[in-house]
N, C-alpha and C. Protein backbone atom coordinates (compact mmCIF):
# COMPACT_ATOMS: atom_id res chain seq x y z
N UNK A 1 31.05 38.26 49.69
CA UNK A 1 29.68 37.88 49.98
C UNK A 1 29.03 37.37 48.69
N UNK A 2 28.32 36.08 48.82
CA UNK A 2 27.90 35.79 47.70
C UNK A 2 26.37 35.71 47.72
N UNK A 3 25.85 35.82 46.39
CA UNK A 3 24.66 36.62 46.16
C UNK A 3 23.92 35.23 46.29
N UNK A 4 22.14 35.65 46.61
CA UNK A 4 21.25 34.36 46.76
C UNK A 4 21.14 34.05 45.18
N UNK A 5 20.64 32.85 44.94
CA UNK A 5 20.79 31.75 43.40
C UNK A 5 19.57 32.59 42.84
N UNK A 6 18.60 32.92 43.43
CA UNK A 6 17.48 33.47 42.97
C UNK A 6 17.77 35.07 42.37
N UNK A 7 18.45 35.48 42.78
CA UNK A 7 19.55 36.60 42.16
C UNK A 7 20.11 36.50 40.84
N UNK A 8 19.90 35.67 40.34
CA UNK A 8 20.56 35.33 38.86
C UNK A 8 19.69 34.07 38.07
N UNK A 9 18.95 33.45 38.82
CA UNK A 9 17.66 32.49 38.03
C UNK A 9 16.29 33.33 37.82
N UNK A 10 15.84 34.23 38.82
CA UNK A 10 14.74 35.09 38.10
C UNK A 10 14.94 36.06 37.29
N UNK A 11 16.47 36.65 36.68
CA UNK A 11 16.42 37.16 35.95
C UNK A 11 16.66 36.48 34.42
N UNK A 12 17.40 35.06 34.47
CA UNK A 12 17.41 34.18 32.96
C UNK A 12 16.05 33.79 32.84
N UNK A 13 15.39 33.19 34.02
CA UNK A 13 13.98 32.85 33.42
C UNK A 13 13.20 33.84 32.84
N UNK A 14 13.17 35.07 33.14
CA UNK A 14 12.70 35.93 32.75
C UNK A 14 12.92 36.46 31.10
N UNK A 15 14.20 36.32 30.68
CA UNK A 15 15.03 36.70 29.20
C UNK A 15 14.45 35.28 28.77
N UNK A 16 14.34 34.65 29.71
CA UNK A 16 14.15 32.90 28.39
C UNK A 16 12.45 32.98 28.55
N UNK A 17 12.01 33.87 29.15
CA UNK A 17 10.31 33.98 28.68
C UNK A 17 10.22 34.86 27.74
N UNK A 18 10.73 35.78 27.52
CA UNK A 18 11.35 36.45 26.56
C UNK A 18 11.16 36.59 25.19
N UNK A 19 11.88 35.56 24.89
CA UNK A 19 12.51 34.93 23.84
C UNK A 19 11.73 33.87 23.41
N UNK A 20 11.18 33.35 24.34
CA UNK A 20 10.01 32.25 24.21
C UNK A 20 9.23 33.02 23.32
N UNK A 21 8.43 33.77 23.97
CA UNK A 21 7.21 34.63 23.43
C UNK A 21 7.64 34.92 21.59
N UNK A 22 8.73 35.76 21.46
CA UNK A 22 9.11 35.91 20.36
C UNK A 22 9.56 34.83 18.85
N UNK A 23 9.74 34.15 19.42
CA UNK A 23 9.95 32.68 18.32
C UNK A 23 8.65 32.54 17.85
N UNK A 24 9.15 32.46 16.11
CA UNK A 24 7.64 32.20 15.56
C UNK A 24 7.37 30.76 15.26
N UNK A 25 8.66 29.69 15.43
CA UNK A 25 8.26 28.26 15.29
C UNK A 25 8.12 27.72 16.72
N UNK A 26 6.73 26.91 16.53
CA UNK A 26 6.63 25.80 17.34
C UNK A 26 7.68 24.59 17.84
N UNK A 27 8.42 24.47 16.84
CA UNK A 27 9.69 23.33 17.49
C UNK A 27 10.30 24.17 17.89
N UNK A 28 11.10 25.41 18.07
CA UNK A 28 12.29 25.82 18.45
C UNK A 28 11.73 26.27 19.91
N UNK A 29 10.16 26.65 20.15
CA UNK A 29 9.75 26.79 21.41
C UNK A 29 9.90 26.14 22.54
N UNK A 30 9.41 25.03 21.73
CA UNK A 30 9.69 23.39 22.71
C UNK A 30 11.05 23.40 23.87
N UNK A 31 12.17 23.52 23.16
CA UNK A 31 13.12 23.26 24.39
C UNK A 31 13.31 24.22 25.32
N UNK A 32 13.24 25.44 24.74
CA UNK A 32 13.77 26.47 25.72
C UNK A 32 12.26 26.23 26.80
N UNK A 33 10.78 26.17 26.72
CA UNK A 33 10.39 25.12 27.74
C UNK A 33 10.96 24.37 28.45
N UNK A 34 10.94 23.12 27.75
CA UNK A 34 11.32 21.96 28.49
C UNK A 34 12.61 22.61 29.61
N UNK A 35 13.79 23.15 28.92
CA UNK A 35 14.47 23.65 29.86
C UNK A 35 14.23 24.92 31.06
N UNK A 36 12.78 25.46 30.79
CA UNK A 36 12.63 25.96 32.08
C UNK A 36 11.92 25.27 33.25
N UNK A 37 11.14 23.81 32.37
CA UNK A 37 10.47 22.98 33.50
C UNK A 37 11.83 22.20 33.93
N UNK A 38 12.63 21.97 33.23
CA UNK A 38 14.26 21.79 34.03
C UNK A 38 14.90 22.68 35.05
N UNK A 39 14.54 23.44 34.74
CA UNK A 39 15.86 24.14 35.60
C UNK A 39 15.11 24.62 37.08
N UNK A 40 13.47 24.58 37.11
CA UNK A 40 12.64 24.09 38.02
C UNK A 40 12.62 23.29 39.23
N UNK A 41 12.96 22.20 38.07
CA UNK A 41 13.56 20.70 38.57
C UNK A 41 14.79 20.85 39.99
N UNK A 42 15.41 21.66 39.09
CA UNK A 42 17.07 21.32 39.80
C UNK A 42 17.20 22.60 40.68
N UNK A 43 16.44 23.57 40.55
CA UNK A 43 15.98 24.61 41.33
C UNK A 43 15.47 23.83 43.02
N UNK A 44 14.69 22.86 42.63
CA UNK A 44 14.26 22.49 43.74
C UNK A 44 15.02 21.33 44.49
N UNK A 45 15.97 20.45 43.58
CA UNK A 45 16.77 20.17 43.99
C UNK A 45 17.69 20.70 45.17
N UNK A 46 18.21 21.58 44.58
CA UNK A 46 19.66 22.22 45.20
C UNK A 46 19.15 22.64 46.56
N UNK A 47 17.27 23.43 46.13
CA UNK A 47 17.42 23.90 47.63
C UNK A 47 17.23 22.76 48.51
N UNK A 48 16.61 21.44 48.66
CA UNK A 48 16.44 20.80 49.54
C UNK A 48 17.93 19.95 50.05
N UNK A 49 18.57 20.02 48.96
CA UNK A 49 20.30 19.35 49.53
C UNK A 49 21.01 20.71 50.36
N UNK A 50 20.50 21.88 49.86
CA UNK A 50 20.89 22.93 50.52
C UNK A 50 20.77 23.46 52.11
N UNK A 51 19.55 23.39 51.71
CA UNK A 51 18.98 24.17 53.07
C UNK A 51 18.19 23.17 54.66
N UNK A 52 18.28 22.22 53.42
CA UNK A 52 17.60 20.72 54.46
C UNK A 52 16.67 21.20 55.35
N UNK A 53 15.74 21.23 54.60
CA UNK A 53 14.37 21.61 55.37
C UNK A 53 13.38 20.62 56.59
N UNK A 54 12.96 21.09 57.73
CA UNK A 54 12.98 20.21 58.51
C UNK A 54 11.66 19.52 58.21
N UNK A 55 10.67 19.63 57.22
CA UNK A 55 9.72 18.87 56.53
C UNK A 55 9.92 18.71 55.23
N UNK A 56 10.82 17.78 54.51
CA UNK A 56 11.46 17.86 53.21
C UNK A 56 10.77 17.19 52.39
N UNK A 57 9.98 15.94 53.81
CA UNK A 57 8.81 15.12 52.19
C UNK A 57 7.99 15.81 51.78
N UNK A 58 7.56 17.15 51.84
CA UNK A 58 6.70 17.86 50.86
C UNK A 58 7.54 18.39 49.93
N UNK A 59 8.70 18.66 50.32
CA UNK A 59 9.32 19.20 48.94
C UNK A 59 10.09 18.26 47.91
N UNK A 60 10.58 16.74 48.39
CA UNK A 60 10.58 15.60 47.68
C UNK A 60 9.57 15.02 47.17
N UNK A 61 8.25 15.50 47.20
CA UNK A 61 6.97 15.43 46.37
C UNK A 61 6.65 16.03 45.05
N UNK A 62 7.19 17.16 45.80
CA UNK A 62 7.29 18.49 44.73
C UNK A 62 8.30 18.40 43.42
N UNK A 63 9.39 17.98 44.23
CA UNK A 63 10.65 17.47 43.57
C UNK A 63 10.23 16.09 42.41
N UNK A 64 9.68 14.98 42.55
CA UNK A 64 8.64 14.36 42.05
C UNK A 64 8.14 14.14 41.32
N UNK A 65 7.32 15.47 41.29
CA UNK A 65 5.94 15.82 40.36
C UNK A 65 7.15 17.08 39.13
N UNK A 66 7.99 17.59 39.17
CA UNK A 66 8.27 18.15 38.83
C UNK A 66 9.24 17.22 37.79
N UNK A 67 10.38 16.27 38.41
CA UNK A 67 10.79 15.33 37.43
C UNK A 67 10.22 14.54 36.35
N UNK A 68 8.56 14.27 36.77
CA UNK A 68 7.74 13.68 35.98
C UNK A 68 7.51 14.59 34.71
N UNK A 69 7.27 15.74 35.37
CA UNK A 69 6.45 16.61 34.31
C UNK A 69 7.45 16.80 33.60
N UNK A 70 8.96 17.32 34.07
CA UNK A 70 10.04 17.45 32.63
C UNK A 70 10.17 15.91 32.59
N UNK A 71 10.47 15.14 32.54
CA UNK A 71 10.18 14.03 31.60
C UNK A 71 9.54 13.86 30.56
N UNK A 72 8.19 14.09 30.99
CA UNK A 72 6.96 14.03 29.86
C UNK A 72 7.61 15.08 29.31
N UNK A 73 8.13 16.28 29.44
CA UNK A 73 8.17 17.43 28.64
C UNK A 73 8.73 16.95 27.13
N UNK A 74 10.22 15.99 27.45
CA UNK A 74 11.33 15.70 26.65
C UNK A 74 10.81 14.87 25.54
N UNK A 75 10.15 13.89 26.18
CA UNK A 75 9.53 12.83 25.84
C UNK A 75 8.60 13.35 24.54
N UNK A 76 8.05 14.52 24.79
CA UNK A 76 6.86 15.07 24.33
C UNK A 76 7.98 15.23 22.65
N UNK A 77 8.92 16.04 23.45
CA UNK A 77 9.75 17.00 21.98
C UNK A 77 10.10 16.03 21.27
N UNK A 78 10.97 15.08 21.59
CA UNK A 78 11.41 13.56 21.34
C UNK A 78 10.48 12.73 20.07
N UNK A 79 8.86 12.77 20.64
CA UNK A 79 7.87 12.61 19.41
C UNK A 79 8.10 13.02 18.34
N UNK A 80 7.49 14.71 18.73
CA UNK A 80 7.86 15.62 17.79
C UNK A 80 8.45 15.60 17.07
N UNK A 81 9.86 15.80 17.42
CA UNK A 81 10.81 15.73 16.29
C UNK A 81 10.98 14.81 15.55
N UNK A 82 10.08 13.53 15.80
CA UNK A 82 10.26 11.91 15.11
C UNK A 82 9.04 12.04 14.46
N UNK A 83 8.40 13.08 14.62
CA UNK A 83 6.72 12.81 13.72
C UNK A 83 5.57 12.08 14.26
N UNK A 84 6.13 11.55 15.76
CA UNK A 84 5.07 10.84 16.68
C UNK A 84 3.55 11.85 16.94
N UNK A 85 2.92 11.03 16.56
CA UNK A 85 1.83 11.69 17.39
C UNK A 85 1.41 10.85 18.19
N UNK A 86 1.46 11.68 19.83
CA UNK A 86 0.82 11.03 20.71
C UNK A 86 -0.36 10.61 20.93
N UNK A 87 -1.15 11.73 20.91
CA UNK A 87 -2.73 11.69 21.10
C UNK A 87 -3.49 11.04 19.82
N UNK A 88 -4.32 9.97 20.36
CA UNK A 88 -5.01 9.60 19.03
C UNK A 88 -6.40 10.69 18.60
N UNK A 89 -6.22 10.07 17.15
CA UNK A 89 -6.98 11.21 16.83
C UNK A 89 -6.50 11.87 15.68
């Protein structure tokens, strides 16, 4: 019998909030972010190839808004690490 996915993703997200909290630099924060607005991402993925929900364009919305936002996330670090500043000012 195999265990539900949420069985083993709410407990890493949880150690990678963790660990988040504890880091005292601002760049090393950044990804382990970005990779939880990832794994979000693909969280919501899997379930809609999964479970094929019988109203899926709300969750291909969701799906969406969620690719956008890790995008921008990467995008964001990507600056960063180049010395970009986005925001003027």
């Amino acid at each position: 019998m195999t265990q539900p996915a949420w069985k083993w993703f709410l407990p890493s997200a949880v150690v990678a909030a963790i660990v988040y909290g504890f880091l005292p630099v601002e760049l090393w924060k950044e990804p382990i972010y970005d990779a939880l607005v990832m794994s979000a991402f693909v969280g919501i993925w899997v379930g809609i190839a999964r479970y094929r929900p019988p109203a899926a364009n709300q969750w291909k919305l969701l799906l969406l808004a969620m690719g956008c936002t890790a995008a921008a996330e990467w995008i964001w670090l990507a600056n960063d690490i180049r010395g970009i500043n986005p925001l003027p000012g």
